[in-house]
Protein backbone atom coordinates (compact mmCIF):
# COMPACT_ATOMS: atom_id res chain seq x y z
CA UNK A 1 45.82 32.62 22.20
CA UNK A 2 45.29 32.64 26.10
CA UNK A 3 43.97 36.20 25.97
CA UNK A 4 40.94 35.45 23.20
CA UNK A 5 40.03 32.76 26.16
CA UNK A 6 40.47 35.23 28.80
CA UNK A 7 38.06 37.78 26.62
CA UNK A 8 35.83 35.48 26.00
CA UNK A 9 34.92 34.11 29.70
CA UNK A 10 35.00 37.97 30.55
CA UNK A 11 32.18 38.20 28.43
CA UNK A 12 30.51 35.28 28.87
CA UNK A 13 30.49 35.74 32.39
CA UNK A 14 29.13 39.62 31.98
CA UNK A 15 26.22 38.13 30.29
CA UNK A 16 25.52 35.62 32.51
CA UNK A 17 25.69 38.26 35.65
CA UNK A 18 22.91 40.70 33.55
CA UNK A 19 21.42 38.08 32.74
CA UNK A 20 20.90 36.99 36.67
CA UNK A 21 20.68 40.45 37.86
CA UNK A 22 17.58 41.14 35.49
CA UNK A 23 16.16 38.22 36.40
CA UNK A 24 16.80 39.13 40.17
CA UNK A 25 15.60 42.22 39.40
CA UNK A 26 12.78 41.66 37.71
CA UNK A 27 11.17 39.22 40.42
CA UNK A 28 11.72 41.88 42.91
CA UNK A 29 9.98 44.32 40.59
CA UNK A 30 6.97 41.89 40.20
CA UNK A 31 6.67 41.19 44.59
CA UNK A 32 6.70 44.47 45.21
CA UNK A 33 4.82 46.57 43.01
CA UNK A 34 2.69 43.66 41.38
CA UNK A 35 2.09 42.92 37.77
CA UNK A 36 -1.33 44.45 38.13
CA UNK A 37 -0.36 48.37 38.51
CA UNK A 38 0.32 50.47 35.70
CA UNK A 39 3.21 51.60 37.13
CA UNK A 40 4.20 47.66 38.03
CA UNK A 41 4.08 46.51 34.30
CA UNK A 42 5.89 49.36 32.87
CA UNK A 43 8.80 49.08 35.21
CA UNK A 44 8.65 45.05 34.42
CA UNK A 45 9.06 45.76 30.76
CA UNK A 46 11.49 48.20 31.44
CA UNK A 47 14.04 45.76 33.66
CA UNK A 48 13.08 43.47 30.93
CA UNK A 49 13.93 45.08 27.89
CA UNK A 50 17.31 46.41 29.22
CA UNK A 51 17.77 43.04 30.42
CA UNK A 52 17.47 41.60 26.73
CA UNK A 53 19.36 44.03 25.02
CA UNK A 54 22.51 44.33 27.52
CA UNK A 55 22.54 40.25 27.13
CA UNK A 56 22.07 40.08 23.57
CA UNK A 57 24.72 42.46 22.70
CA UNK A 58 27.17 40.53 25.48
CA UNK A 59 26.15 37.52 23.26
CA UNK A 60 26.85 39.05 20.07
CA UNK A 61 30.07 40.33 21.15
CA UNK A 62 31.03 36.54 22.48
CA UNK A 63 29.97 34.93 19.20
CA UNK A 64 32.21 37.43 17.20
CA UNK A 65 35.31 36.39 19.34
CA UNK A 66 34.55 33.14 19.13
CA UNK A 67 34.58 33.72 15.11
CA UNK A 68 37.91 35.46 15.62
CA UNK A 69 39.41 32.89 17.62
C-alpha cells in the first residue's frame, strides 16, 4: 500500500528532524550556558530527555507500521 510508505517516511523523517533539533539544541544549550552551571546541566538533561522520549516514541510508532505493513 503506497500510503503505509507514505506514513512511514512521515515518521521516519519526524524522528530524524527531533532527533537533529535536540541535538542542535542541545549544543547550543551546552555553548551558552556551559555544562558547569547548575542551571546549564539541568536545562541539558532537560533538551535531552525530551529529545529521547519524542524520538523513541517516533521509533516505536515506525516499527509498529512497519509490523503492519
Amino acid at each position: 500500500m503506497i500510503w503505509d510508505e507514505v506514513a512511514f517516511q512521515i515518521i521516519h523523517f519526524t524522528s530524524l528532524a527531533f532527533w537533529l533539533l535536540s541535538s542542535q539544541e542541545f549544543f547550543r544549550a551546552f555553548e551558552e550556558k556551559g555544562p558547569k552551571t547548575k542551571k546549564g546541566v539541568s536545562h541539558l538533561k532537560l533538551v535531552l530527555k525530551v529529545g529521547n522520549r519524542v524520538g523513541n516514541t517516533l521509533l516505536t510508532k515506525e516499527k509498529r507500521l512497519r509490523k503492519i505493513s
